[in-house]
Protein backbone atom coordinates (compact mmCIF):
# COMPACT_ATOMS: atom_id res chain seq x y z
CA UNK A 1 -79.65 -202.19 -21.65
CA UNK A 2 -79.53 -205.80 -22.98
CA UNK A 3 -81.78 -208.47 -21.38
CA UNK A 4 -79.93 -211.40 -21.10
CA UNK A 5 -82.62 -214.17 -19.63
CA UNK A 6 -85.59 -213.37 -21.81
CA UNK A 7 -83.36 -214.61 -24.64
CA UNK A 8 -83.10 -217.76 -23.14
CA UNK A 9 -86.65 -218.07 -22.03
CA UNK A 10 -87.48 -217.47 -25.42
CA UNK A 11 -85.12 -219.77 -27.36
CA UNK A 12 -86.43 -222.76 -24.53
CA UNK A 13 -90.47 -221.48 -25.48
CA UNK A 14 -89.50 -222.18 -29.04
CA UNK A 15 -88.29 -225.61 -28.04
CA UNK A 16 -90.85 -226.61 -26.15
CA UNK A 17 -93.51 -225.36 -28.72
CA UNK A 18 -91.39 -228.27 -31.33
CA UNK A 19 -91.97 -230.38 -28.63
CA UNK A 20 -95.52 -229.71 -28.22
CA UNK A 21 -96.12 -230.20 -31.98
CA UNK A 22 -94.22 -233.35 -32.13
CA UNK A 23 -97.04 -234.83 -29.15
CA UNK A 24 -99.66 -232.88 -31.53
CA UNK A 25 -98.93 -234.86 -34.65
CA UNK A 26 -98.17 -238.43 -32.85
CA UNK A 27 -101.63 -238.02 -31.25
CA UNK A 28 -103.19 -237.58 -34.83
CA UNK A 29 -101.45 -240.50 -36.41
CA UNK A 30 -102.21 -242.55 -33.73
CA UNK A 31 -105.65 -241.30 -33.15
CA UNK A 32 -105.38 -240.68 -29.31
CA UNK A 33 -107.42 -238.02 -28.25
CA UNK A 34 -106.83 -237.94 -24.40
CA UNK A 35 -104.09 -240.29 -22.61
CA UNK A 36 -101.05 -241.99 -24.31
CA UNK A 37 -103.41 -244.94 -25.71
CA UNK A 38 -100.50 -247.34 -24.83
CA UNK A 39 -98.48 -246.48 -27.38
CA UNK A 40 -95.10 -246.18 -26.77
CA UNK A 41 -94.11 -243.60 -29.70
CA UNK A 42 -96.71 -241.59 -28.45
CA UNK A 43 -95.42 -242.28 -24.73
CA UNK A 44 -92.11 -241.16 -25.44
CA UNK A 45 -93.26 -237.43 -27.07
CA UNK A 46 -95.02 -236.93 -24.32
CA UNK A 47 -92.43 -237.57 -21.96
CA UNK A 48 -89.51 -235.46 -24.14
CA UNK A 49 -92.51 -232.64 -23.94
CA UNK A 50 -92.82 -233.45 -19.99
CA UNK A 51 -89.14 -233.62 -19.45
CA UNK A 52 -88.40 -230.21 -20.95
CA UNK A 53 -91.70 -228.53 -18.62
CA UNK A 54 -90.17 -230.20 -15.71
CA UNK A 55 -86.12 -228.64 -16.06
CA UNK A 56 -87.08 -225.44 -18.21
CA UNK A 57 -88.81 -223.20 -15.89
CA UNK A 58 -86.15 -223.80 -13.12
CA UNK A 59 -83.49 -222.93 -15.29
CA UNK A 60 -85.09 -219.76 -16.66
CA UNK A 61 -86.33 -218.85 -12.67
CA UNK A 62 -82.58 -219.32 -11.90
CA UNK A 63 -81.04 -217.42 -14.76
CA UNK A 64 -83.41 -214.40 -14.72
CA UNK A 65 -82.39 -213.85 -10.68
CA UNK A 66 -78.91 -214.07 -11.43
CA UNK A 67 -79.18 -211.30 -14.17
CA UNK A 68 -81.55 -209.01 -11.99
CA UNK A 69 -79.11 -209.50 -9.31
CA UNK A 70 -76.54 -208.03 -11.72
CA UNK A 71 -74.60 -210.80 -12.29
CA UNK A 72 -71.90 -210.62 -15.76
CA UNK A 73 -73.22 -211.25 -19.17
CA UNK A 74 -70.76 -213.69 -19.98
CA UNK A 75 -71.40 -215.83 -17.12
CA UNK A 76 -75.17 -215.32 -17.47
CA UNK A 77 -74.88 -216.01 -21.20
CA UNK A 78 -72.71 -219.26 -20.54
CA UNK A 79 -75.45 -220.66 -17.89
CA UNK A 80 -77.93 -219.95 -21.13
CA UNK A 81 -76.18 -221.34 -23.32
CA UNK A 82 -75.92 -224.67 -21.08
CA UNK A 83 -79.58 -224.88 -20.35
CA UNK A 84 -80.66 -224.34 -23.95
CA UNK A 85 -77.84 -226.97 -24.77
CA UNK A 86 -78.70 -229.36 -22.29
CA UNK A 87 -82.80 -229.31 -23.41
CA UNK A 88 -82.11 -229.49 -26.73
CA UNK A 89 -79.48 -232.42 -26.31
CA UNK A 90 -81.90 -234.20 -24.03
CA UNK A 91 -84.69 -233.75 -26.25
CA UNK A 92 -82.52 -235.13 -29.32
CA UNK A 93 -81.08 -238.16 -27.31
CA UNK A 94 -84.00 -239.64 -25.76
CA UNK A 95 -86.76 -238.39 -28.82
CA UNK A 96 -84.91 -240.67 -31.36
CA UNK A 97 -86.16 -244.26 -31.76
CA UNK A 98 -83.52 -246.05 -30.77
CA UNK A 99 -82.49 -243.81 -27.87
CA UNK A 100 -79.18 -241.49 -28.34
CA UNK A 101 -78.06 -242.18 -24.59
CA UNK A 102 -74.33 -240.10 -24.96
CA UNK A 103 -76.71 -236.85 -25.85
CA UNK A 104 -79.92 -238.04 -23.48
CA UNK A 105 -77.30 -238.05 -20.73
CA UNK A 106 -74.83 -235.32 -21.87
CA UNK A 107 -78.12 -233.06 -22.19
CA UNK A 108 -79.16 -233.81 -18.59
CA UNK A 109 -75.38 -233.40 -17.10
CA UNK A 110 -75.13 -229.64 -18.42
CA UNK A 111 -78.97 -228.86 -17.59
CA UNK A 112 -78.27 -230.38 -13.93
CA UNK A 113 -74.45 -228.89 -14.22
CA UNK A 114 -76.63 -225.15 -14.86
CA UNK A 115 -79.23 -225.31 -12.27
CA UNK A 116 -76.46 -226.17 -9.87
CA UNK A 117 -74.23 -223.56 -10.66
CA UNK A 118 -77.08 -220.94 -10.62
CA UNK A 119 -78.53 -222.07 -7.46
CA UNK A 120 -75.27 -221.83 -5.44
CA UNK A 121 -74.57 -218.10 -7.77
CA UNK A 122 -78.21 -216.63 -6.42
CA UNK A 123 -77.22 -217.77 -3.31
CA UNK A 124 -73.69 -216.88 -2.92
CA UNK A 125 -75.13 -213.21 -4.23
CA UNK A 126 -77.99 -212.65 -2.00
CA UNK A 127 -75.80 -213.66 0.93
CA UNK A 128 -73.00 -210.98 0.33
């Protein structure tokens, strides 16, 4: 049997390990140990890092019920798709100096558009 979620999980670990190494490096070339050091490139990894540990781990919670509670591949690999979309988008849009709003925002639309959609799904499925 094919696991559906721990593809996703996986694909968003990768990200957020980029994301991770991006904050690595900035702290090195700004020599900032601890903190942000006021620096606003530095700032701004951070916060693309943050961003994606704040949405991620909902998204993944979400999609791994639906697909234990049996839900179809195709739906579970379109919510996926979406939230892997959406993190990568956001990360793209708001990472770049200057900002990319149309993917910043498009990437937090279908992230917010999949957690919805999941939520009401688990719901809808434990309740019948």
């Amino acid at each position: 049997m094919l696991h559906i979620s721990p593809i996703y999980a996986g694909l968003l670990g990768l990200l957020f390990i980029g994301l991770s190494a991006r904050v690595i490096r900035g702290r090195y070339n700004h020599h900032v140990s601890v903190g942000d050091g006021e620096n606003k490139d530095l700032i701004k990894r951070i916060r693309v890092q943050a961003n994606c540990a704040e949405y991620a781990p909902i998204g993944v919670i979400l999609l791994t019920i639906a697909e234990l509670q049996g839900l179809s591949p195709a739906v579970l690999h379109l919510l996926g798709l979406g939230l892997v979309a959406g993190r990568v988008m956001h990360a793209v849009g708001f990472g770049r100096t200057p900002q990319f709003p149309p993917f910043r925002i498009g990437g937090m639309v279908l992230t917010m558009a999949m957690i919805t959609v999941s939520a009401v799904l688990v719901i809808f499925t434990a309740l019948n």
